[in-house]
N, C-alpha and C. Protein backbone atom coordinates (compact mmCIF):
# COMPACT_ATOMS: atom_id res chain seq x y z
N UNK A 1 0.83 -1.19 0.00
CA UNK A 1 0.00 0.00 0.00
C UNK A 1 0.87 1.25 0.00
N UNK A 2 0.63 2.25 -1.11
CA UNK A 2 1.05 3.90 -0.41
C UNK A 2 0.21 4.62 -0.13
N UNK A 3 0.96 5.35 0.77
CA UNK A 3 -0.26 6.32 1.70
C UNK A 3 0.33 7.54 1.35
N UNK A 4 -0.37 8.41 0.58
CA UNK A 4 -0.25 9.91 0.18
C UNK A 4 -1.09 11.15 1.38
N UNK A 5 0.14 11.39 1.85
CA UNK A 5 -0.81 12.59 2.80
C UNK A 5 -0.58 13.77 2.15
N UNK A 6 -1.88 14.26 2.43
CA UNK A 6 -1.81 16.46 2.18
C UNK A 6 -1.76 17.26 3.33
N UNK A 7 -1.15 18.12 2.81
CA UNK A 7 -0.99 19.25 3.75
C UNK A 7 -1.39 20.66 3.29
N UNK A 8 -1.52 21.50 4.26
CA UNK A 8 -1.79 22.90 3.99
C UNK A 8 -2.72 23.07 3.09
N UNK A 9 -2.90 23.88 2.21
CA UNK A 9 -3.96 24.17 0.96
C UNK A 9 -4.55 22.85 0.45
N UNK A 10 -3.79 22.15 0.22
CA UNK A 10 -4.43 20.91 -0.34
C UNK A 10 -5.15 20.21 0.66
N UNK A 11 -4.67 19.97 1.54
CA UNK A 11 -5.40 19.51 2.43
C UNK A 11 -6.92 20.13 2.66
N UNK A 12 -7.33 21.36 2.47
CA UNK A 12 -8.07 22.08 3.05
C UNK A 12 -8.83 21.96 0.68
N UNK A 13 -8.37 22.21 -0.35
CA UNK A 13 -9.06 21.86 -0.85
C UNK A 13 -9.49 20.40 -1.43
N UNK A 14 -8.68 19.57 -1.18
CA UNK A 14 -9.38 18.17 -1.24
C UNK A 14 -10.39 17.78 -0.16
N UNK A 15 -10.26 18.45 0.94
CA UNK A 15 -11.11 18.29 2.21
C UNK A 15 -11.05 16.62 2.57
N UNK A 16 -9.98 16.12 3.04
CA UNK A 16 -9.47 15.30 3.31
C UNK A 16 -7.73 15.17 3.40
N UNK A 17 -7.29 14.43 4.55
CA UNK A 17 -6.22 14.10 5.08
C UNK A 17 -4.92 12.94 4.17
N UNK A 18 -5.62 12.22 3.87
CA UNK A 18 -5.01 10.79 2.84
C UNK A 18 -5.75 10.33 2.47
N UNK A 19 -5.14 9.69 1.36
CA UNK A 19 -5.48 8.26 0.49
C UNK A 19 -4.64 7.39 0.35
N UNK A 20 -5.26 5.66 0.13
CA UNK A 20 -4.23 5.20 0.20
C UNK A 20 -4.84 4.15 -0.99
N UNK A 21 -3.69 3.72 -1.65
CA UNK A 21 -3.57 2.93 -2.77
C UNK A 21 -2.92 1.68 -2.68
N UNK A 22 -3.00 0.77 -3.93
CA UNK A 22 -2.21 -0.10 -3.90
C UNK A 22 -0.41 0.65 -4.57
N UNK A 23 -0.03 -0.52 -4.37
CA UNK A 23 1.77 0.08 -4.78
C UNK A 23 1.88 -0.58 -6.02
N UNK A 24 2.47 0.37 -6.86
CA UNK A 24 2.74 -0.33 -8.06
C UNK A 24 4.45 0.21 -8.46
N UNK A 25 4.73 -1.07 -8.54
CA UNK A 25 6.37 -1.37 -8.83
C UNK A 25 6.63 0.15 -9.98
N UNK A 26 7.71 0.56 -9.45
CA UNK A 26 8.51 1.17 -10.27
C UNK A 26 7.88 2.30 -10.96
N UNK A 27 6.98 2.76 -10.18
CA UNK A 27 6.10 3.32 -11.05
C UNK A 27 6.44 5.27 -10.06
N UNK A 28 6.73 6.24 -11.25
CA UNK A 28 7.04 7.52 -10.93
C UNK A 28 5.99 8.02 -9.82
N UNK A 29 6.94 9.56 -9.07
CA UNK A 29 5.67 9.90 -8.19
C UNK A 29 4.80 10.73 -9.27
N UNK A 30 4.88 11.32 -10.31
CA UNK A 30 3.65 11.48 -11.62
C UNK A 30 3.04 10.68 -11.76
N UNK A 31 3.58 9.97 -11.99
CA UNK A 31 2.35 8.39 -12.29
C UNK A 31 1.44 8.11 -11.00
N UNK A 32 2.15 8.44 -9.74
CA UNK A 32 1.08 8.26 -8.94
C UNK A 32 0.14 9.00 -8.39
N UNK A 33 0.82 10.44 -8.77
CA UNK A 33 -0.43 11.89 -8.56
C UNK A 33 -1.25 11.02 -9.39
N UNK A 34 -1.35 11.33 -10.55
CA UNK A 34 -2.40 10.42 -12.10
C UNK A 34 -3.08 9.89 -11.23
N UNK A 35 -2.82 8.66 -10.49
CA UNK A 35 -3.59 8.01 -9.85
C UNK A 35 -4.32 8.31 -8.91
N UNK A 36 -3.80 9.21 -8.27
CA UNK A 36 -4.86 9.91 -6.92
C UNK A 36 -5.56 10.46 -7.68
N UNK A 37 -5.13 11.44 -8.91
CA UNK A 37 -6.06 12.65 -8.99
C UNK A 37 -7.16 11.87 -9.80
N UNK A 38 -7.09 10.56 -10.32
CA UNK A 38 -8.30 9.55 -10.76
C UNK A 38 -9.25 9.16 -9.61
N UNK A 39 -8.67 9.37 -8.53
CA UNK A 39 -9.73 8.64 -7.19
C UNK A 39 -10.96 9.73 -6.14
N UNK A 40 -9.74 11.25 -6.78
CA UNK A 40 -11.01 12.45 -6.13
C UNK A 40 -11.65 13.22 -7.25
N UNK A 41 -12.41 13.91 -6.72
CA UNK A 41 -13.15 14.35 -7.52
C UNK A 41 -13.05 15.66 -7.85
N UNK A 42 -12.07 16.37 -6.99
CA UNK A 42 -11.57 17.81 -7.15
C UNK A 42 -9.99 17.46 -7.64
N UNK A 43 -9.48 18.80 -9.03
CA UNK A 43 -8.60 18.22 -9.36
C UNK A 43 -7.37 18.94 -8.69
N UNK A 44 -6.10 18.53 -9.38
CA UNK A 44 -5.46 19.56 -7.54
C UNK A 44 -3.84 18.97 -8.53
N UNK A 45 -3.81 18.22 -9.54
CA UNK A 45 -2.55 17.77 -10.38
C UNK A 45 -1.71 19.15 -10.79
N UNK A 46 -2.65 19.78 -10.99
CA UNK A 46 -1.69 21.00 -12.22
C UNK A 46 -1.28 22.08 -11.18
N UNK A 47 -2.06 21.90 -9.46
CA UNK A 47 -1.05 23.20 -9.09
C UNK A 47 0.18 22.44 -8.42
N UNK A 48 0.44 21.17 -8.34
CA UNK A 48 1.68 20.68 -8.40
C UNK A 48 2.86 20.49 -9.79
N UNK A 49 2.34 19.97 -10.23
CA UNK A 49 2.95 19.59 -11.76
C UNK A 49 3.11 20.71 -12.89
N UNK A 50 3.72 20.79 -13.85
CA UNK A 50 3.27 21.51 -15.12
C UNK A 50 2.72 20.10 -15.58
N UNK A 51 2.50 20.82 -17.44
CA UNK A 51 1.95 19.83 -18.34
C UNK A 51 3.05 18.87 -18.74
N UNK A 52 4.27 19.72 -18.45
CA UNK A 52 5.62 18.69 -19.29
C UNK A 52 6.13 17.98 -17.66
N UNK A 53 5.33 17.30 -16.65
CA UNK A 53 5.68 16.83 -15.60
C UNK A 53 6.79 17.19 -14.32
N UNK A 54 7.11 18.62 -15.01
CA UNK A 54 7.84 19.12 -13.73
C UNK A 54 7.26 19.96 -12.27
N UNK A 55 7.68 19.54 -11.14
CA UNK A 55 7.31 20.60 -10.42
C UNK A 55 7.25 22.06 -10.20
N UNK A 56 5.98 22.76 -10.18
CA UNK A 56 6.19 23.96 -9.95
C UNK A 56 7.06 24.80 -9.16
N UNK A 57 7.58 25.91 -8.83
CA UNK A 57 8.45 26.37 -8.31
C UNK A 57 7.30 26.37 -6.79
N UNK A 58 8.42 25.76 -5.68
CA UNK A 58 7.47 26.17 -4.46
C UNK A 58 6.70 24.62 -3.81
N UNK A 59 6.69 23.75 -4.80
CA UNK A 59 5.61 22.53 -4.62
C UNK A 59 6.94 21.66 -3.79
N UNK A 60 6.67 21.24 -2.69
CA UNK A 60 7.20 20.12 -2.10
C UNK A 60 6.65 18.79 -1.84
N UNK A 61 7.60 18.03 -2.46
CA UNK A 61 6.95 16.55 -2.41
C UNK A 61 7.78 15.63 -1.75
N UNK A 62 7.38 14.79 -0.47
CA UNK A 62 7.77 13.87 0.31
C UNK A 62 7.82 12.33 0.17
N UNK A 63 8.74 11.65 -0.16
CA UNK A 63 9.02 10.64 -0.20
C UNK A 63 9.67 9.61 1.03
N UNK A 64 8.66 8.89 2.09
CA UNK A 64 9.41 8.17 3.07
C UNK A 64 10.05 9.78 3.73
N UNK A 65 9.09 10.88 3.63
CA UNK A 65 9.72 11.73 4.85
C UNK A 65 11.11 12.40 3.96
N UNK A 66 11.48 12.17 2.85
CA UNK A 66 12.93 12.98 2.10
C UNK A 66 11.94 13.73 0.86
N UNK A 67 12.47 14.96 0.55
CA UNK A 67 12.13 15.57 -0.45
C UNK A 67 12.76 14.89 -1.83
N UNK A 68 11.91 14.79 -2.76
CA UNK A 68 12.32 14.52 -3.87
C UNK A 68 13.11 15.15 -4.45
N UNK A 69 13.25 16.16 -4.19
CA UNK A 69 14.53 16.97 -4.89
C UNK A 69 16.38 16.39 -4.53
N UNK A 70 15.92 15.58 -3.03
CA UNK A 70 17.27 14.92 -3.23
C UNK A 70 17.64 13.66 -2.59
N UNK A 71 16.44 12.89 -4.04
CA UNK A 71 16.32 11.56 -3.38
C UNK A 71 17.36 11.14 -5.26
């Protein structure tokens, strides 16, 4: 299972705390926004991401508690 928590703004517009999924091998943390943002119903991908899959300036993303920026 992964367990995706929100915080701050997101938290407050998804209006919920986590979700949790199955784990799929090898698979990017893009690929797994995709997947959350398939399971709610408010969309919330693009103020993390651009269209060409990079993070916006400002967006922090947690992996096992390490930022992706220097995993």
């Amino acid at each position: 299972m992964v367990e995706v928590q929100f915080f701050s703004l997101l938290r407050i517009l998804l209006k919920q705390e986590r979700i949790e999924l199955s784990a799929v091998e090898e698979e990017t943390v893009a690929q797994l926004l995709t997947r959350v943002q398939q399971q709610l119903s408010t969309s919330f991908v693009q103020k993390l991401l651009t269209e060409e899959g990079n993070m916006h300036p400002g967006t922090i993303i947690l992996v096992n508690r390490h930022n992706i920026h220097h995993l």
